[in-house]
C-alpha atoms as a PDB file:
ATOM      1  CA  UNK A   1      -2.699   7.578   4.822  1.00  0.00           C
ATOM      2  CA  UNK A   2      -6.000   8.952   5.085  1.00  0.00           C
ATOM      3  CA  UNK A   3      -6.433   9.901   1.063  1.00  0.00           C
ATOM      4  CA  UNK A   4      -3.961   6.516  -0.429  1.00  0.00           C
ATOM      5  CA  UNK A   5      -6.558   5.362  -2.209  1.00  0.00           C
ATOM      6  CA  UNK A   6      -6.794   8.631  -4.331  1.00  0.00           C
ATOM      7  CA  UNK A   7      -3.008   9.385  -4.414  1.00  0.00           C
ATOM      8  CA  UNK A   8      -3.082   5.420  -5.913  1.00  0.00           C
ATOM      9  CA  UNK A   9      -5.766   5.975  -8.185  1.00  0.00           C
ATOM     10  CA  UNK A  10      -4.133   9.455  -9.502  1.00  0.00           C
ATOM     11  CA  UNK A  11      -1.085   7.352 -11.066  1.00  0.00           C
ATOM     12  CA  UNK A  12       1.483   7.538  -7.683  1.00  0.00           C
ATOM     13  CA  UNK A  13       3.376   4.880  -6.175  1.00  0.00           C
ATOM     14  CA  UNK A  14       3.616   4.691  -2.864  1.00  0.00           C
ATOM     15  CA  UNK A  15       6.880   3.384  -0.364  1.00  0.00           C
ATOM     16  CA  UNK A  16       6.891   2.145   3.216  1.00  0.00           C
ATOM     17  CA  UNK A  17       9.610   0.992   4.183  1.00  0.00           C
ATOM     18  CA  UNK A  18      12.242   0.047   7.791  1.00  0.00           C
ATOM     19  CA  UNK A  19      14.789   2.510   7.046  1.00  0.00           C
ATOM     20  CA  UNK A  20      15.062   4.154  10.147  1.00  0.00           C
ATOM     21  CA  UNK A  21      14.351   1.472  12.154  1.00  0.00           C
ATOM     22  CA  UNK A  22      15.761  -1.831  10.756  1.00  0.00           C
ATOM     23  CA  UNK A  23      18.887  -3.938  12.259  1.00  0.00           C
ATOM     24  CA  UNK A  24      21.118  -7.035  10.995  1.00  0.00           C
ATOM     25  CA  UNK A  25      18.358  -8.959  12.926  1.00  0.00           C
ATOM     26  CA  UNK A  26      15.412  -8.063  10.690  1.00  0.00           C
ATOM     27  CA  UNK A  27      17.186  -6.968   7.572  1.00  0.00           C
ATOM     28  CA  UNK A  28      15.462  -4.125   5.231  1.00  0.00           C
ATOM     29  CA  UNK A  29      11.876  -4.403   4.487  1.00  0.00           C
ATOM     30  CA  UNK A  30      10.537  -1.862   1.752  1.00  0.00           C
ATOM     31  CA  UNK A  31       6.479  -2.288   0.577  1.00  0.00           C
ATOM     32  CA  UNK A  32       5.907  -0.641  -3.075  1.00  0.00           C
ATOM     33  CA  UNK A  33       2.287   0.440  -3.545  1.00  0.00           C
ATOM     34  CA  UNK A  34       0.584   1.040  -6.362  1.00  0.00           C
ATOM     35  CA  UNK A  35      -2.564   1.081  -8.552  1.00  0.00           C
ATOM     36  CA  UNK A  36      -3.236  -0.426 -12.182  1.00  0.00           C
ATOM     37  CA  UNK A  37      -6.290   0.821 -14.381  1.00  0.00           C
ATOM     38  CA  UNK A  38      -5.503  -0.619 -18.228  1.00  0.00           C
ATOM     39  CA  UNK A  39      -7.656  -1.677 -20.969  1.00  0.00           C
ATOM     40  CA  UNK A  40      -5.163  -4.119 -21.673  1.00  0.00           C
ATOM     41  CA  UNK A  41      -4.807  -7.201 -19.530  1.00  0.00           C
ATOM     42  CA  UNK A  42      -7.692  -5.933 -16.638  1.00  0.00           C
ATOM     43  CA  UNK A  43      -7.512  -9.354 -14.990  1.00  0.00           C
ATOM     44  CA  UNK A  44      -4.206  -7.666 -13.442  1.00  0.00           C
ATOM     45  CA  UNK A  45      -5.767  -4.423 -12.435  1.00  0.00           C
ATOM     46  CA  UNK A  46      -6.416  -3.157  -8.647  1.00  0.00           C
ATOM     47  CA  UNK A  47      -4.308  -2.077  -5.896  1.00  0.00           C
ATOM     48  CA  UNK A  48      -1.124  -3.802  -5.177  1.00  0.00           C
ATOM     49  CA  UNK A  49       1.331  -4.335  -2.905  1.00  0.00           C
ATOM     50  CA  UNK A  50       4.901  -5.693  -3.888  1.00  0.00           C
ATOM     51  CA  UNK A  51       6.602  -6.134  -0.584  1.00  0.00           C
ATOM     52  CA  UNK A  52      10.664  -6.998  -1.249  1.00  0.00           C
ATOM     53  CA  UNK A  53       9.872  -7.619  -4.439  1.00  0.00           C
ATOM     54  CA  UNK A  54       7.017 -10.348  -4.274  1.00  0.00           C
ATOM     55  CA  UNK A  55       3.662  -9.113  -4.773  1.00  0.00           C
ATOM     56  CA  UNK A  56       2.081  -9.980  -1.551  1.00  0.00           C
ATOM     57  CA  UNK A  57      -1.785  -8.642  -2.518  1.00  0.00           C
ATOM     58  CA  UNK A  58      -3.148  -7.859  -5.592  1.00  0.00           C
ATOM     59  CA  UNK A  59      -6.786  -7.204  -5.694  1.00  0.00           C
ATOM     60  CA  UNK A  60      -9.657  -4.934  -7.149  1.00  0.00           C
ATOM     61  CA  UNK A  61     -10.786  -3.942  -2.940  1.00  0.00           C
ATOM     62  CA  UNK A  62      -9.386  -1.492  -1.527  1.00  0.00           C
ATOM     63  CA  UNK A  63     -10.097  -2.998   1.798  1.00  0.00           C
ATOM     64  CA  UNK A  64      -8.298  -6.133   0.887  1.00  0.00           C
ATOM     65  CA  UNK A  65      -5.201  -4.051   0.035  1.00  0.00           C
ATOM     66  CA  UNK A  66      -5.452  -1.738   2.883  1.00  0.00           C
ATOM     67  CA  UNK A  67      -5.677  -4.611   5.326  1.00  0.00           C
ATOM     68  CA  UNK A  68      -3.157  -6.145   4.114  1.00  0.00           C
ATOM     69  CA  UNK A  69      -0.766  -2.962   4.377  1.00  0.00           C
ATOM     70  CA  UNK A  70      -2.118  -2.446   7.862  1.00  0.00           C
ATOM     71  CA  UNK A  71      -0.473  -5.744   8.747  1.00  0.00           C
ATOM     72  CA  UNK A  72       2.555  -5.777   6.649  1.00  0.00           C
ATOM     73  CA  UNK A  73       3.266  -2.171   8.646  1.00  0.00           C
ATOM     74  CA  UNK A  74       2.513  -3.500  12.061  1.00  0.00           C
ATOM     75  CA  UNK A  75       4.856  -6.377  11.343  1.00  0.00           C
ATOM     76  CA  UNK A  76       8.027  -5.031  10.299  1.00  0.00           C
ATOM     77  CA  UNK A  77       7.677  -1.588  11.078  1.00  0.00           C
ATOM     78  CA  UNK A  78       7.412   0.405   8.239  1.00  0.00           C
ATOM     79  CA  UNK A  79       7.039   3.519   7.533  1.00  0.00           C
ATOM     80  CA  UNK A  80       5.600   5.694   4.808  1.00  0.00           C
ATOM     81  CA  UNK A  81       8.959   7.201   2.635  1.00  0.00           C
ATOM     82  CA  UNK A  82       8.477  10.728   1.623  1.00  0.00           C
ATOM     83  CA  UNK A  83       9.664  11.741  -1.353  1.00  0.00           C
ATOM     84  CA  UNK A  84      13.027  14.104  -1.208  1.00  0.00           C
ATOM     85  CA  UNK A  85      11.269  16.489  -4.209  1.00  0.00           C
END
């Protein structure tokens, strides 16, 4: 997690999710990161989180974002997903 804000800022998206550790209890928790640079509508770009599909932090600072994903993490216990390429 050390280099996320470059592997955001190259184009990537990012997943953390409870996979291997989630129960009935908890249910499935799954935290899609990304970054948005466009000409177009740049009120809506920064680093965001969408976490089961409500974005939860969407915001220019990568501190704010990172934060955020520190706690999110903590919480439910995600993880990062690795790709299967």
């Amino acid at each position: 997690m050390e280099n996320l804000k470059e592997v955001l800022k190259s184009g990537k998206e990012v997943v953390f999710d409870n996979e291997r550790t989630f129960n009935s209890d908890d249910g499935f928790r799954v935290a899609l990161c990304s970054f948005r640079d466009e000409s177009r509508n740049s009120w809506a770009n920064g680093f965001k989180i969408e976490f089961n599909g409500a974005i939860v932090v969407s915001s220019t600072r990568f501190n704010v974002f990172k934060k955020k994903l520190e706690q999110l993490i903590k919480d439910w216990n995600l993880e990062l997903k690795l790709d299967s390429e």
